[in-house]
Protein backbone atom coordinates (compact mmCIF):
# COMPACT_ATOMS: atom_id res chain seq x y z
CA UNK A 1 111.66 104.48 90.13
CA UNK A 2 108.18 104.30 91.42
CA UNK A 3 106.01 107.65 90.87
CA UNK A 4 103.66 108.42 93.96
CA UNK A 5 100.16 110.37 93.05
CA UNK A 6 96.64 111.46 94.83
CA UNK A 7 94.34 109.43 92.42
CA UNK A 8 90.65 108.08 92.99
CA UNK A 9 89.81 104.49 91.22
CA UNK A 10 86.97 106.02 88.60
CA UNK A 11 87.07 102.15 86.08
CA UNK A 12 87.71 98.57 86.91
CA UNK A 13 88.58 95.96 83.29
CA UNK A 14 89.36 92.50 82.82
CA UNK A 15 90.35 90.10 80.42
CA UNK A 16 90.82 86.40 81.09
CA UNK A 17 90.20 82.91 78.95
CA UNK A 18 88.07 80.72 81.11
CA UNK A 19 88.78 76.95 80.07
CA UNK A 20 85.88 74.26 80.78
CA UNK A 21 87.30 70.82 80.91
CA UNK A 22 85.22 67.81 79.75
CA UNK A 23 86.15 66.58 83.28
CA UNK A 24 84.02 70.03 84.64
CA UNK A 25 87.68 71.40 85.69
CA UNK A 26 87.42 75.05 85.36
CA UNK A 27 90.57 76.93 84.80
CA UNK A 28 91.25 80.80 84.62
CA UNK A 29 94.09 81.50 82.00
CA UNK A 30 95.89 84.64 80.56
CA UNK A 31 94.04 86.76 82.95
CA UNK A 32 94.89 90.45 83.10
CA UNK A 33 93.57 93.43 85.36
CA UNK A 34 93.40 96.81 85.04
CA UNK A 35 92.00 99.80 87.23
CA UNK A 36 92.21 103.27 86.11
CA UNK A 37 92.28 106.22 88.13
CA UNK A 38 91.89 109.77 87.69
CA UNK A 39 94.05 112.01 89.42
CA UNK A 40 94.22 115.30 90.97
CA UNK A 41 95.45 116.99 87.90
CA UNK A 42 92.95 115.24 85.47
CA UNK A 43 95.16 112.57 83.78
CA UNK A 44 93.71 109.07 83.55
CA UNK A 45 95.89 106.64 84.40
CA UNK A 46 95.53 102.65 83.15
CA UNK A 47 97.51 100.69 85.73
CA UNK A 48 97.76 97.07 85.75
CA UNK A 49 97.23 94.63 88.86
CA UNK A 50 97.24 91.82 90.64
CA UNK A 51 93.26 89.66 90.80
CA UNK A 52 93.71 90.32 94.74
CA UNK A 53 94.39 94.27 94.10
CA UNK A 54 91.46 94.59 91.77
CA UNK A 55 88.83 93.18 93.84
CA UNK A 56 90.16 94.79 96.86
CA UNK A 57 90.59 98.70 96.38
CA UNK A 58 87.18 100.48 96.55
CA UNK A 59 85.39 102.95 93.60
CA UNK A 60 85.73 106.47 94.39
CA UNK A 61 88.62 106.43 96.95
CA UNK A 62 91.05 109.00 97.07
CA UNK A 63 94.01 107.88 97.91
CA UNK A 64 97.66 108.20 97.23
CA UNK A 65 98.69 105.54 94.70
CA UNK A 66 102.15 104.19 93.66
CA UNK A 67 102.90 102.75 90.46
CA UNK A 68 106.42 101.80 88.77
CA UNK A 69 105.86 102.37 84.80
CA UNK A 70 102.20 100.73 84.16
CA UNK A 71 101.70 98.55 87.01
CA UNK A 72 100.50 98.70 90.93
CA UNK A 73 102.96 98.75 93.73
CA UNK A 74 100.20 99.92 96.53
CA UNK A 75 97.31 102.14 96.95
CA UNK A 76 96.82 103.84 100.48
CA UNK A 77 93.73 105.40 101.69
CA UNK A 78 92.56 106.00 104.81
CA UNK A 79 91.13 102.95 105.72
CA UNK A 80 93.93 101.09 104.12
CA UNK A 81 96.74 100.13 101.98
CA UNK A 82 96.83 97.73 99.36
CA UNK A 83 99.76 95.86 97.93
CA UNK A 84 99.78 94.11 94.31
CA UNK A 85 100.71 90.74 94.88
């Protein structure tokens, strides 16, 4: 069951394995993104995302963000609403 909470984005991490072919083929591999927010209440929150989600959803933006265990469903503020796909 997704949980629903007023959160602003406060840290923005990534991990990936860049591989350099002798060709000059560059390939992104095992990558991983993850934003965490603060919320109303205090709690820091480490939730998990899609590249697209990450570079999308602005520092410092209060909005009201829905997660299902660790990971992003959407993030609406009031500009917009993104979706982690």
């Amino acid at each position: 069951e997704p949980i629903v909470e007023m959160a602003t984005l406060i840290r923005k991490s990534d991990d990936r394995l860049r591989v350099i072919e002798s060709t000059g083929q560059v390939k992104l591999i095992d990558e991983y993104y993850e934003l965490v927010f603060v919320t109303r209440k205090g709690k820091n929150l480490k939730i998990e995302c899609s590249r697209s989600a990450y570079d999308k959803i602005p520092f410092n933006q209060q909005g009201s963000l829905t997660y299902k265990r660790n990971t992003l469903v959407k993030f609406k503020y009031y500009e917009d609403t993104i979706y982690n796909n």
